[in-house]
C-alpha atoms as a PDB file:
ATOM      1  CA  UNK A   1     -33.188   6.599 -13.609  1.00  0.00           C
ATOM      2  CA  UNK A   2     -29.958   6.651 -11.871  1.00  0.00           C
ATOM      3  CA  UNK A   3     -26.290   7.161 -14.124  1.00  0.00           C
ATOM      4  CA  UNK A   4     -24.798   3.823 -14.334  1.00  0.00           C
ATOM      5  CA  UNK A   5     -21.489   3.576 -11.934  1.00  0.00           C
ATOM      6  CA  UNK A   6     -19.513   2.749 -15.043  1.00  0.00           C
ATOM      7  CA  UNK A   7     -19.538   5.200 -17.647  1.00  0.00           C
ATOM      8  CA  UNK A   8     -17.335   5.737 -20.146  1.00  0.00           C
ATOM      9  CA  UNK A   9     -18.081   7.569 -23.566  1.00  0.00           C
ATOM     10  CA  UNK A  10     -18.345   5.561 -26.651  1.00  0.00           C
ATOM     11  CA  UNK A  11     -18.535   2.154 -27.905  1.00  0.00           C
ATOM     12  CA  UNK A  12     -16.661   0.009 -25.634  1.00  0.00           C
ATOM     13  CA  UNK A  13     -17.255  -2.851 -23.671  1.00  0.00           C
ATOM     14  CA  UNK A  14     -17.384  -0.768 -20.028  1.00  0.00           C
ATOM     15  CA  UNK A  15     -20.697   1.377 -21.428  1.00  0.00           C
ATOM     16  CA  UNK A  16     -21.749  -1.699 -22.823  1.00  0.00           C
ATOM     17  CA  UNK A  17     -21.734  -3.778 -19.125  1.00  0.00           C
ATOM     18  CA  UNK A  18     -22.234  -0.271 -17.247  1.00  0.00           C
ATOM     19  CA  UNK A  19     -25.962  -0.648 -16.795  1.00  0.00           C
ATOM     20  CA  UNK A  20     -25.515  -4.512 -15.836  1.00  0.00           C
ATOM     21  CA  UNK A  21     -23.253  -3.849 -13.514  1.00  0.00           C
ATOM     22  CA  UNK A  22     -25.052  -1.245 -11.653  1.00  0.00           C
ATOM     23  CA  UNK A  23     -28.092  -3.175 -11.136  1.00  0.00           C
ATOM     24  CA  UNK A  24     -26.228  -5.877 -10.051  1.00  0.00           C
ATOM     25  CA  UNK A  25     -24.699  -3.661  -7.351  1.00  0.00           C
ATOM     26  CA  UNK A  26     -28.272  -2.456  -6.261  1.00  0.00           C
ATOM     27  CA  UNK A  27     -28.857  -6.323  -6.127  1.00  0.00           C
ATOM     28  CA  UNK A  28     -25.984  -7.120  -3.822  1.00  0.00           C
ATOM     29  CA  UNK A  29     -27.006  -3.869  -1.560  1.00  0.00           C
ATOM     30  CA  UNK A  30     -30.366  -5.228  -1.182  1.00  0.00           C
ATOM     31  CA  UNK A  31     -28.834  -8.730  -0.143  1.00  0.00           C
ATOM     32  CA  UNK A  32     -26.850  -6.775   2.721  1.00  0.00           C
ATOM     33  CA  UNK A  33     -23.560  -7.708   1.061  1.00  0.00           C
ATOM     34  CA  UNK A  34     -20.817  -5.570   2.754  1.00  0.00           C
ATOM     35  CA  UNK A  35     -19.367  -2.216   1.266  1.00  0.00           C
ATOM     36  CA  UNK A  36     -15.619  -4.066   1.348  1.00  0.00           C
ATOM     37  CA  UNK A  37     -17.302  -7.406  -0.715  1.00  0.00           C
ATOM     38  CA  UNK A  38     -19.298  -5.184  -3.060  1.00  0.00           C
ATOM     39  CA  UNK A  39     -15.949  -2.886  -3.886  1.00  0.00           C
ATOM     40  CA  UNK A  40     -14.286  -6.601  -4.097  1.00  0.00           C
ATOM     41  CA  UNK A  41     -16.909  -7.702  -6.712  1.00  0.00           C
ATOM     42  CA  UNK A  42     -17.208  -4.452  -8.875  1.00  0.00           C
ATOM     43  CA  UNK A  43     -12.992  -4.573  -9.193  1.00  0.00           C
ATOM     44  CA  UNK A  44     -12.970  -8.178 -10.663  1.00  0.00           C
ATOM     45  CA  UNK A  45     -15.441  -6.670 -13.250  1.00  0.00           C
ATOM     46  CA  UNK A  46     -13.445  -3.608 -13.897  1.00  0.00           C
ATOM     47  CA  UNK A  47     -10.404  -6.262 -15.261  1.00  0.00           C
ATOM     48  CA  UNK A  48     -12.539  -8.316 -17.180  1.00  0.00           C
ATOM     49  CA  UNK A  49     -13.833  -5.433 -19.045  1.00  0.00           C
ATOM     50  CA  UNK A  50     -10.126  -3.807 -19.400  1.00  0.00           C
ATOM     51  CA  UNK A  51      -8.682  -7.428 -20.777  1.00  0.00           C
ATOM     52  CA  UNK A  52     -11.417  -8.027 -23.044  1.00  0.00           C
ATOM     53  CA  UNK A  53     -11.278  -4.493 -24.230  1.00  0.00           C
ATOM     54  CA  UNK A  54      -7.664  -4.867 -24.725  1.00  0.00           C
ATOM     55  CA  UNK A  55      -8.089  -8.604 -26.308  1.00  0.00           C
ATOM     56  CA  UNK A  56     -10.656  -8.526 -28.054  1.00  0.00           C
ATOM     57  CA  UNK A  57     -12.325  -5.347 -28.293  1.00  0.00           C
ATOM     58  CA  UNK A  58     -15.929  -3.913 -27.666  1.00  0.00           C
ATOM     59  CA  UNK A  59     -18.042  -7.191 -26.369  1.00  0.00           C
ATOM     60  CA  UNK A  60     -21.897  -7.808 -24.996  1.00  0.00           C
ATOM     61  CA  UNK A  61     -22.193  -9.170 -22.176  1.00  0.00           C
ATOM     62  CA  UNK A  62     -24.323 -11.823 -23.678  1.00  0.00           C
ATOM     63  CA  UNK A  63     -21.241 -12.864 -25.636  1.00  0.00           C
ATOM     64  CA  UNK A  64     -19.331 -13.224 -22.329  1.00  0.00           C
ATOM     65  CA  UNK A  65     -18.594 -17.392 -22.911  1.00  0.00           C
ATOM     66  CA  UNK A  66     -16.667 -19.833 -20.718  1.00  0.00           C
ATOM     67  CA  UNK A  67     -13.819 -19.991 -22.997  1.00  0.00           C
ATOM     68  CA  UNK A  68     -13.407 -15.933 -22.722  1.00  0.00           C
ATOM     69  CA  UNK A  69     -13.432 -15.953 -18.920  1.00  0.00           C
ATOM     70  CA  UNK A  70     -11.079 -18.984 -18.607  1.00  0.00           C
ATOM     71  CA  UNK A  71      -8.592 -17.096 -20.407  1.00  0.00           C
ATOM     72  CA  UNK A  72      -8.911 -13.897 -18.621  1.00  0.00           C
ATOM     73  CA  UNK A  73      -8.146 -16.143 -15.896  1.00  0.00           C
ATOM     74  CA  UNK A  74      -5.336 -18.063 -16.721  1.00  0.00           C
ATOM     75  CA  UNK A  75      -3.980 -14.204 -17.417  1.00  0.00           C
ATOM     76  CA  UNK A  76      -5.011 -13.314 -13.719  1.00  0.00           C
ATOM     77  CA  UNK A  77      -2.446 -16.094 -12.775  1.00  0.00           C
ATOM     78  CA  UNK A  78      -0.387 -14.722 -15.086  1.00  0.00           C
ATOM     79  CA  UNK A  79      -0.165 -11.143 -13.648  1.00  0.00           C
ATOM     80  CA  UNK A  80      -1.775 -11.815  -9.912  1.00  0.00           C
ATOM     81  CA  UNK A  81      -1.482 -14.283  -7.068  1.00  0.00           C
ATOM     82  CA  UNK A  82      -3.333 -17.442  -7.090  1.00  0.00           C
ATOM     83  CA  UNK A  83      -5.201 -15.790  -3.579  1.00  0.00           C
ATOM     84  CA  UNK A  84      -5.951 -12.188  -6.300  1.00  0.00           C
ATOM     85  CA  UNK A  85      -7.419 -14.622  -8.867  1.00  0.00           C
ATOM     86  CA  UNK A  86      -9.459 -16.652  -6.812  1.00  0.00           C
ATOM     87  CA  UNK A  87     -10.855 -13.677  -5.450  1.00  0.00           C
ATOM     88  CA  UNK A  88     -11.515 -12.220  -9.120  1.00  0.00           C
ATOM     89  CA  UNK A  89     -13.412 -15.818  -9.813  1.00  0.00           C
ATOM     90  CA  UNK A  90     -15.611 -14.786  -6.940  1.00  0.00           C
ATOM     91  CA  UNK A  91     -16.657 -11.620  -8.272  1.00  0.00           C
ATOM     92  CA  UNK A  92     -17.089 -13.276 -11.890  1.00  0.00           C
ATOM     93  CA  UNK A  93     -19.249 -16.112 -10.592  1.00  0.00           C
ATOM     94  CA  UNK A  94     -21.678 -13.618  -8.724  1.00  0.00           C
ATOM     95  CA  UNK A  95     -22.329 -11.462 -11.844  1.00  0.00           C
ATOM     96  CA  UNK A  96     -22.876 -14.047 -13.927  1.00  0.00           C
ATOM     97  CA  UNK A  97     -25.116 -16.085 -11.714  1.00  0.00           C
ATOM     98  CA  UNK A  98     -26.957 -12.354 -11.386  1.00  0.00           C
ATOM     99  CA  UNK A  99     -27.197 -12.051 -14.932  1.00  0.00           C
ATOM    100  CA  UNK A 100     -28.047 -15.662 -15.147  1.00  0.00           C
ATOM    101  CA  UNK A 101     -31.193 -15.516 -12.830  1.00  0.00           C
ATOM    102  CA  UNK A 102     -32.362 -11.854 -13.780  1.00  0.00           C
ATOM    103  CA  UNK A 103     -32.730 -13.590 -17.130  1.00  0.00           C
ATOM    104  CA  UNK A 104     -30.391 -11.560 -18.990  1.00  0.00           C
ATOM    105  CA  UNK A 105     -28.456 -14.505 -20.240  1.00  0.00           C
ATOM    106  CA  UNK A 106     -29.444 -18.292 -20.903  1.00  0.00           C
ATOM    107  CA  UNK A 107     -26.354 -19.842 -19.743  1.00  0.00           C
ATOM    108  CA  UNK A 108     -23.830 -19.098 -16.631  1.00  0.00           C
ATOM    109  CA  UNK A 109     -20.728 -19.294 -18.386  1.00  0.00           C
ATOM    110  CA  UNK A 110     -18.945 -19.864 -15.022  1.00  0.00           C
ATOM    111  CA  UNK A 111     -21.065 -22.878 -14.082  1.00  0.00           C
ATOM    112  CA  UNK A 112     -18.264 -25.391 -15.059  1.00  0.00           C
ATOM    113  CA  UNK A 113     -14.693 -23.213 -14.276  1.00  0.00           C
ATOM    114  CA  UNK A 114     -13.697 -24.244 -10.892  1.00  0.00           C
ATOM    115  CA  UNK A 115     -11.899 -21.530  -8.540  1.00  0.00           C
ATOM    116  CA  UNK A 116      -8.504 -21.226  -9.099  1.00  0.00           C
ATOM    117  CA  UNK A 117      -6.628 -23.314  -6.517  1.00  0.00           C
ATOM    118  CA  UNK A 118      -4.736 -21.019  -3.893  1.00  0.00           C
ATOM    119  CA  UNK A 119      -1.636 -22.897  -1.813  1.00  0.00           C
ATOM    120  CA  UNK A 120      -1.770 -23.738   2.192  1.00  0.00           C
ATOM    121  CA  UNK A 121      -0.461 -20.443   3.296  1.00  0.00           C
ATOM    122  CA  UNK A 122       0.097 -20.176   7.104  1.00  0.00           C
ATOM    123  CA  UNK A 123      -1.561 -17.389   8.856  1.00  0.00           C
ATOM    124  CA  UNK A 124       1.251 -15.093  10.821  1.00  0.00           C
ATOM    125  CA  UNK A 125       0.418 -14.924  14.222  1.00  0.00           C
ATOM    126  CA  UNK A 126       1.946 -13.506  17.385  1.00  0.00           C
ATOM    127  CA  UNK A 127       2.758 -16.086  20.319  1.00  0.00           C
ATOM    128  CA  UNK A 128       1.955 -15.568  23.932  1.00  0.00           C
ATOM    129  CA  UNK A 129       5.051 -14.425  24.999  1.00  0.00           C
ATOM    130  CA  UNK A 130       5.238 -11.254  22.183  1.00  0.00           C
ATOM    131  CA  UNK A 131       1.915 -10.644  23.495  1.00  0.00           C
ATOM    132  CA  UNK A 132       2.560 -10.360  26.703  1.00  0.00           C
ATOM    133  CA  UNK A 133       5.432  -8.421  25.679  1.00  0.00           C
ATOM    134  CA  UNK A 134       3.152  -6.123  24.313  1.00  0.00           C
ATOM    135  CA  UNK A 135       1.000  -5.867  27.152  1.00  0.00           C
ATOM    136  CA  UNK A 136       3.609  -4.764  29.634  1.00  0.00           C
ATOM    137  CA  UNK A 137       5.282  -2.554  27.198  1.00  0.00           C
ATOM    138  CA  UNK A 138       2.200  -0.158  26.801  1.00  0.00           C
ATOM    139  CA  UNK A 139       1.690   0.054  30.595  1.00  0.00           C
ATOM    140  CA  UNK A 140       1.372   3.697  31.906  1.00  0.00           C
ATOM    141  CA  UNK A 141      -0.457   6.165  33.730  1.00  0.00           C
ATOM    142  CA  UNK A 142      -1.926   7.831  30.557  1.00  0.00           C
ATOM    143  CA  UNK A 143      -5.392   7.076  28.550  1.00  0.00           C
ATOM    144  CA  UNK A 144      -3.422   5.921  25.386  1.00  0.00           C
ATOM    145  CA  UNK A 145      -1.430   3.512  27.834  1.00  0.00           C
ATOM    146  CA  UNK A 146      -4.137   1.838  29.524  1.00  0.00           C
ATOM    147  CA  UNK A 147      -6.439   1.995  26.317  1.00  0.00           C
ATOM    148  CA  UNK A 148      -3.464   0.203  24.185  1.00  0.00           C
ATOM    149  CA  UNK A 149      -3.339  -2.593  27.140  1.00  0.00           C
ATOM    150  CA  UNK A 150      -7.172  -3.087  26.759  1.00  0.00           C
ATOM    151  CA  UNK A 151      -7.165  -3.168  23.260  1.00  0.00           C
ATOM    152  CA  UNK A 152      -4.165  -5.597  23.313  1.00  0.00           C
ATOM    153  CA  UNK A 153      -5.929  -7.610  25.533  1.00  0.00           C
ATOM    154  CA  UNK A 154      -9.046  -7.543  23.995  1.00  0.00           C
ATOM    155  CA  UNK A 155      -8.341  -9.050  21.070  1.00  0.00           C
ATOM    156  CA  UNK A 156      -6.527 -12.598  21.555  1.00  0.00           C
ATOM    157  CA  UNK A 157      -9.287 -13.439  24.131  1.00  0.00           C
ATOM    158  CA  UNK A 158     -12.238 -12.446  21.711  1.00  0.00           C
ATOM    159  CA  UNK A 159     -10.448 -13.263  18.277  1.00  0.00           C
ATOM    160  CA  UNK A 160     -12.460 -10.017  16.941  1.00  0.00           C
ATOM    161  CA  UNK A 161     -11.603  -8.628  13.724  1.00  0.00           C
ATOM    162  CA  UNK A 162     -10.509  -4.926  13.475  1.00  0.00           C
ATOM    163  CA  UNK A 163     -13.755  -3.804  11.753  1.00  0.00           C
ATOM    164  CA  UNK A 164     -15.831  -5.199  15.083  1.00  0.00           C
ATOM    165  CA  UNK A 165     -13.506  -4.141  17.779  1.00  0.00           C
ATOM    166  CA  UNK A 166     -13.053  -0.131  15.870  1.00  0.00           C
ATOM    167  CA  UNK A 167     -16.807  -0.443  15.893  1.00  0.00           C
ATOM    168  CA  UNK A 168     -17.789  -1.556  19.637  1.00  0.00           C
ATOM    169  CA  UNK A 169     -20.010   0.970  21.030  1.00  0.00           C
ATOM    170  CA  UNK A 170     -19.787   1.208  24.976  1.00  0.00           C
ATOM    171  CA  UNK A 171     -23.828   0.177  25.083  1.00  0.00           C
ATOM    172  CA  UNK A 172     -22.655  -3.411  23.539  1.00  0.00           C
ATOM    173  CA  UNK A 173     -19.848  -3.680  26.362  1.00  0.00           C
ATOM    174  CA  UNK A 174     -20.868  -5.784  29.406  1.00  0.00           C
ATOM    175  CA  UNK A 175     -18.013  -6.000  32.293  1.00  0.00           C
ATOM    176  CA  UNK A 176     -20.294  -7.739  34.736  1.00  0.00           C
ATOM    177  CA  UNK A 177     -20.734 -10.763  32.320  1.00  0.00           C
ATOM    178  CA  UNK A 178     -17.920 -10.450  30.669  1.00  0.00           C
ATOM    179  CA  UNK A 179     -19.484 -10.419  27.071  1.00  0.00           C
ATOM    180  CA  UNK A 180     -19.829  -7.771  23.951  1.00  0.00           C
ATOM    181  CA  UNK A 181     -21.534  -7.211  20.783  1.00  0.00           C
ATOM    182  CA  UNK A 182     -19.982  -6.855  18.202  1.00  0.00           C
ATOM    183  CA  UNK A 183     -20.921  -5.940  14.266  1.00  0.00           C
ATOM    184  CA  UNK A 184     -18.364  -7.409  11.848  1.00  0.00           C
ATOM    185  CA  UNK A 185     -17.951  -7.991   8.052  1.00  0.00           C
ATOM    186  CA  UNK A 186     -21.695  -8.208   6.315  1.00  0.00           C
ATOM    187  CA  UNK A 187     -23.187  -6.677   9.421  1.00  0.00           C
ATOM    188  CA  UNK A 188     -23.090 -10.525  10.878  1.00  0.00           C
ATOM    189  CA  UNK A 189     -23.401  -9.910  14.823  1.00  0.00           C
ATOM    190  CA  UNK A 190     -21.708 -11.636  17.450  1.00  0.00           C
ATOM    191  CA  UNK A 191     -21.654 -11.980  21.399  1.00  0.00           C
ATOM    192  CA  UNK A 192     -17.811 -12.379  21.875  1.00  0.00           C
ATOM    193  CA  UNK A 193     -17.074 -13.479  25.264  1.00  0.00           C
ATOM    194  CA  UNK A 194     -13.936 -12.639  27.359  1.00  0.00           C
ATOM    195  CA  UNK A 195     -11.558 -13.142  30.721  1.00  0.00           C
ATOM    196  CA  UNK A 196     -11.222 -11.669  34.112  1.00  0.00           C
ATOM    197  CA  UNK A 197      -7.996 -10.143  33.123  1.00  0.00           C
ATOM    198  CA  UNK A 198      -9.465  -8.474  30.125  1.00  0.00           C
ATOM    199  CA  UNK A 199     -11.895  -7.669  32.116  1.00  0.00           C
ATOM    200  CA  UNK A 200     -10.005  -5.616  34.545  1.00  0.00           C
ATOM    201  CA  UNK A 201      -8.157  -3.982  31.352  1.00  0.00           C
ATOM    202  CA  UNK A 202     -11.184  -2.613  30.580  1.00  0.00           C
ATOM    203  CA  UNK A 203     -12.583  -1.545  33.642  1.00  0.00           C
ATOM    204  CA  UNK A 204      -9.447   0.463  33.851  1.00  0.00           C
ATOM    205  CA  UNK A 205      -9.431   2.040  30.842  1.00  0.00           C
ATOM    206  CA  UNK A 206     -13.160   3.078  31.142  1.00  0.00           C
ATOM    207  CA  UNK A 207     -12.749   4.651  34.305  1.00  0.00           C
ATOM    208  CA  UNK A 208     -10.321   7.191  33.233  1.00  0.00           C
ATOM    209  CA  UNK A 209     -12.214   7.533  29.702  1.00  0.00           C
ATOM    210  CA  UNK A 210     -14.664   8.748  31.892  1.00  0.00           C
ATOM    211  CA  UNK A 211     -13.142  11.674  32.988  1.00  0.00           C
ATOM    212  CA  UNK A 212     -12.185  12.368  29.420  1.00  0.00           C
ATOM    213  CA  UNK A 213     -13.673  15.891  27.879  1.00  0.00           C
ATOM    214  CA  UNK A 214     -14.937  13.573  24.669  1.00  0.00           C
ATOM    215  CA  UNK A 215     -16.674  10.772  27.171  1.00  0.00           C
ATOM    216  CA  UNK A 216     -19.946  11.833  26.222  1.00  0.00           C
ATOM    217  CA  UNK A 217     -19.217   9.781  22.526  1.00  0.00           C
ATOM    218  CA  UNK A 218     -20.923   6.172  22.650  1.00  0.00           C
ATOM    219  CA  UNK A 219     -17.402   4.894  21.286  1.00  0.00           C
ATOM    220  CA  UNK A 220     -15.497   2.498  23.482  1.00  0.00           C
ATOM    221  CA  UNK A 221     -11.885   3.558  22.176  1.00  0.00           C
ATOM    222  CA  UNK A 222     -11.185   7.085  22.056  1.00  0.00           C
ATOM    223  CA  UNK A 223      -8.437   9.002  20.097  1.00  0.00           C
ATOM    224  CA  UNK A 224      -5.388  10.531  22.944  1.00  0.00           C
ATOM    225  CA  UNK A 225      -4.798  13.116  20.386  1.00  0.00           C
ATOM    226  CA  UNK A 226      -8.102  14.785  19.882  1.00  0.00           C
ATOM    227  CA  UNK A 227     -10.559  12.576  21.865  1.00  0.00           C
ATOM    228  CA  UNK A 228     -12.018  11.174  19.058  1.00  0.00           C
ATOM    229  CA  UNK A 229     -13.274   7.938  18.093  1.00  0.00           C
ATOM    230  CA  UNK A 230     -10.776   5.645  17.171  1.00  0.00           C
ATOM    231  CA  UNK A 231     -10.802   4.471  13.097  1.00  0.00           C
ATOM    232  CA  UNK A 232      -9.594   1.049  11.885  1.00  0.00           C
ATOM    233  CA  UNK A 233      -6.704   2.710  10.701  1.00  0.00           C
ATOM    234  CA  UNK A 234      -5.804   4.539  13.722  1.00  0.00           C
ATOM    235  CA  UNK A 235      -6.138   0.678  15.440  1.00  0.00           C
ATOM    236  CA  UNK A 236      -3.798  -0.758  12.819  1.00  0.00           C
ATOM    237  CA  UNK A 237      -1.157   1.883  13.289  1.00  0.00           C
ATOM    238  CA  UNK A 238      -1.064   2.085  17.045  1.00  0.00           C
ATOM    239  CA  UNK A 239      -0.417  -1.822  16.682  1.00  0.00           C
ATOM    240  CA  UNK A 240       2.724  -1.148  14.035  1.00  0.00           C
ATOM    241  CA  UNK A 241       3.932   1.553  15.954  1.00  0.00           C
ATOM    242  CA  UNK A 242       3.368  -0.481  19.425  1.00  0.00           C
ATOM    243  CA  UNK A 243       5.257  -3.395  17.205  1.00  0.00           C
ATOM    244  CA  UNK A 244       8.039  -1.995  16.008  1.00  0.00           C
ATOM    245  CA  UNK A 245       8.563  -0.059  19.479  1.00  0.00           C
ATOM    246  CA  UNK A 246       7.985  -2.920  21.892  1.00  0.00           C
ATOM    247  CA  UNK A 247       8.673  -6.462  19.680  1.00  0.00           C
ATOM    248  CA  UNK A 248      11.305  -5.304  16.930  1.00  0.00           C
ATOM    249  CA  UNK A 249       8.652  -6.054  14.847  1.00  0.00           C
ATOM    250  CA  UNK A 250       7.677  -4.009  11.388  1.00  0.00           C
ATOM    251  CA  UNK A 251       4.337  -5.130  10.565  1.00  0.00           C
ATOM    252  CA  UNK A 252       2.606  -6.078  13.585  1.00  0.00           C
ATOM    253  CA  UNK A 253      -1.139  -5.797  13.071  1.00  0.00           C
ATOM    254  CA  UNK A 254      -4.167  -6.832  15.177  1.00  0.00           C
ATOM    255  CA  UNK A 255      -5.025 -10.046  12.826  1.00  0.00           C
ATOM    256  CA  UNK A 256      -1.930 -11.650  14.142  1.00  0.00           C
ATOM    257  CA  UNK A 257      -3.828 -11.916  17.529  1.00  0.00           C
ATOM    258  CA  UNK A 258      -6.769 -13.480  15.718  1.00  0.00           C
ATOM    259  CA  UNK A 259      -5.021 -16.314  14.285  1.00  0.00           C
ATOM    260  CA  UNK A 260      -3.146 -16.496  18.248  1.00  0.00           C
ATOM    261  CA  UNK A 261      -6.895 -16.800  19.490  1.00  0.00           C
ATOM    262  CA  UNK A 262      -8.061 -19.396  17.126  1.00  0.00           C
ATOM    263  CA  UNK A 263      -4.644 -21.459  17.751  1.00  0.00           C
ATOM    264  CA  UNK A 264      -4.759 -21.400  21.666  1.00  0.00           C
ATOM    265  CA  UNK A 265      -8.490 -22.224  21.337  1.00  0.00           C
ATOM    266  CA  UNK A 266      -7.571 -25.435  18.868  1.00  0.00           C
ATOM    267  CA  UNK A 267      -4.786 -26.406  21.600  1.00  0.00           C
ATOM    268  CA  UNK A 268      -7.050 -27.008  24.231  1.00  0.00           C
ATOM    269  CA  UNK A 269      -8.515 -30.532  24.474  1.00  0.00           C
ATOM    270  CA  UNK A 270     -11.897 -29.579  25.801  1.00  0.00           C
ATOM    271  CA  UNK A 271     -12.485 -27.036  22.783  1.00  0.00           C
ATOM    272  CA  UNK A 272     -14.024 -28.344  19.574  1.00  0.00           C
ATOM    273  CA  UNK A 273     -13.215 -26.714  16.667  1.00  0.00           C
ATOM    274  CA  UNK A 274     -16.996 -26.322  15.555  1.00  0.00           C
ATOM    275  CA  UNK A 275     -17.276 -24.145  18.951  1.00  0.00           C
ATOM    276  CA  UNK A 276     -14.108 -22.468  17.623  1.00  0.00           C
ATOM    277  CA  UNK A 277     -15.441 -21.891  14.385  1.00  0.00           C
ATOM    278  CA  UNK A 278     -18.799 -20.633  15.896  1.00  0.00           C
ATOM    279  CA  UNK A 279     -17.082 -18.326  18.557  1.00  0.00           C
ATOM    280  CA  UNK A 280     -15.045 -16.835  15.722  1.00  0.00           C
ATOM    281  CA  UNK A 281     -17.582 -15.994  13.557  1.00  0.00           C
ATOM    282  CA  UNK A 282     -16.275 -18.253  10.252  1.00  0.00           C
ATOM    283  CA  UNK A 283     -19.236 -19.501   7.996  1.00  0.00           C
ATOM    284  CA  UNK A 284     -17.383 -22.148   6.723  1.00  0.00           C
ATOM    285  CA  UNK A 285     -14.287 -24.922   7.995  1.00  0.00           C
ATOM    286  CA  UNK A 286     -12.175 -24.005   5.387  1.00  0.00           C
ATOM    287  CA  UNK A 287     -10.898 -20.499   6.845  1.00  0.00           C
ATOM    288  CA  UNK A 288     -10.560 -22.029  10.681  1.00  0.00           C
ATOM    289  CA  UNK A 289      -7.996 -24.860   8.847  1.00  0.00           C
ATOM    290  CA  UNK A 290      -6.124 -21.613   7.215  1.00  0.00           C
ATOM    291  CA  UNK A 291      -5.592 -19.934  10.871  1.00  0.00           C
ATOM    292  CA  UNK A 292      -4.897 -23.701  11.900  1.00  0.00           C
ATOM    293  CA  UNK A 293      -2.249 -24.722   9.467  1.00  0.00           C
ATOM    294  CA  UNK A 294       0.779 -23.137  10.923  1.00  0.00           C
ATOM    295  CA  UNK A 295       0.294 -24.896  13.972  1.00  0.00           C
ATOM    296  CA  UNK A 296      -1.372 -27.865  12.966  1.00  0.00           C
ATOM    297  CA  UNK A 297       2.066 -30.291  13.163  1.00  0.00           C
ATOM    298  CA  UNK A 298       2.979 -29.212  16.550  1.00  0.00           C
ATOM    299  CA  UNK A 299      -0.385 -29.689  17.921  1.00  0.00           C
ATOM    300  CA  UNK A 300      -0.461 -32.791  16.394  1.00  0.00           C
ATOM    301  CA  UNK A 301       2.747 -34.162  18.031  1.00  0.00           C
ATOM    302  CA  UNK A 302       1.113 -32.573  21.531  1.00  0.00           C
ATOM    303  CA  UNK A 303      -1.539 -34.796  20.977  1.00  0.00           C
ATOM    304  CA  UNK A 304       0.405 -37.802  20.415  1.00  0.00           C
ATOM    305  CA  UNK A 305       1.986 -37.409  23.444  1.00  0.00           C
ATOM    306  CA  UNK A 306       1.390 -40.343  26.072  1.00  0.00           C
ATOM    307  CA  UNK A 307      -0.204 -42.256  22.876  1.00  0.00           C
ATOM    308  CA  UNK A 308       2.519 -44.766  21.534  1.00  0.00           C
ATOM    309  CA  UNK A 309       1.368 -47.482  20.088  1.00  0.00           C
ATOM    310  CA  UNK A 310       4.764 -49.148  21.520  1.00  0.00           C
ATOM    311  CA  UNK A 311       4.390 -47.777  25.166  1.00  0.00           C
ATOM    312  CA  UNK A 312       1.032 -49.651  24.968  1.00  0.00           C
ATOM    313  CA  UNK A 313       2.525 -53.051  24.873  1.00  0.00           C
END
């Protein structure tokens, strides 16, 4: 029998939930959920269990009731963002709807606390002119240069996220039609298409990768330090530096060109936002109207363009 992934010595309320809580991971592992959502899940446990420790001292997880988690909650908002505490509602509700169906408890206690609600916040984005920007600014003769214009390319005509662009093997890379695979949060995969001009970006980055003494590795982006494959972190730090460099800018990161995707995509009158929604990968409506809201007013005086009511008459 494996060692629970929470122990602590004694009589507290972590060795108490420790075993629960590490079958509950082997449960979400066997449900595919991703490394990043597990983590995310097992850290809204960890503060329950300090806060009831603190408040109230060694407690069963049978004796884990609605009124206890409401109030850890209302603390959350206390101490957290409304966006933090929703999040820690999300890890609550999927341990106690594990413990609830495992049998382990009678009742969810979370079945009637709705998520906390999190304000409109509009998504930061860059517009097409600091991306172009961008684009000229890291045009050179070297790898780094003409990698840094594919990669800034790349993403606002695919709308990847980091995870699946750091992760796109050159096997899942198709010039010819213009499409790649790509493996993103929860192992969900994708075919992501893309443009003639990120097309050619490409196409001349790979040529010169190819002379590269490292172009043996399956990896599309390689390192121009050590000829490495590229990390998520490297990604987001040639984008800040690249930012700060080219646009002025401190934090530019690649999810700005996500949100400029899904916006130019919304803009278009022949695009449907289910396609858009589809194309980017987002289970749900509610995420594509966060990338949307920023926008949403000046689209929707665009579209009223030409449409009086008066100029009808």
């Amino acid at each position: 029998m494996t060692e629970p992934r929470l122990h602590l010595v004694g009589d507290t309320t972590a060795s108490l939930f420790a075993p629960f809580i590490d079958s509950w991971t082997i449960a979400l592992e066997a449900e595919n959920k991703s490394r990043a959502t597990i983590t995310g899940y097992t850290i809204s446990m960890r503060d329950f269990i300090r806060w009831i420790d603190t408040t109230h001292g060694a407690t069963e997880p049978t004796e884990t009731t609605t009124a206890l988690i409401r109030a850890w909650l209302a603390d959350q908002l206390v101490k957290n963002s409304p966006a933090t505490a929703r999040s820690r509602w999300v890890g609550m509700k999927s341990f106690c709807k594990w413990m609830t169906l495992e049998g382990e408890i009678a009742v969810n206690p979370m079945s009637t606390i709705e998520p906390p609600s999190v304000p409109e916040k509009p998504a930061e984005m860059l517009t097409l002119e600091q991306t172009s920007a961008l684009i000229k600014g890291c045009e050179g003769p070297l790898l780094v240069d003409r990698r840094d214009v594919a990669l800034m390319t790349f993403f606002p005509d695919t709308g990847c996220r980091l995870g699946g662009v750091a992760g796109l093997m050159l096997a899942d890379l198709s010039l010819r039609d213009r499409e790649a695979r790509v493996v993103e949060k929860g192992n969900k995969e994708r075919i992501v298409p893309f443009g003639a001009n990120t097309a050619r970006a490409l196409d001349r980055y790979l040529r010169l990768r190819g002379r590269q003494p490292n172009a043996h590795l399956p990896n599309v982006w390689l390192s121009g330090k050590d000829g490495r494959a590229m990390t998520k972190n490297a990604i987001q730090q040639m984008f800040r530096r690249r930012g700060r460099a080219i646009l002025k800018i401190e934090n530019c990161h690649p999810h700005m060109m996500r949100h400029l995707w899904a916006d130019t995509l919304l803009k278009d009158s022949d695009m449907k936002e289910g396609d858009v929604q589809v194309l980017g990968g987002w289970s749900s409506r509610q995420m594509l109207g966060r990338y949307a809201a920023k926008t949403r007013s000046e689209r929707a005086r665009e579209a009223y363009r030409g449409r009086s009511p008066m100029d009808k008459l």
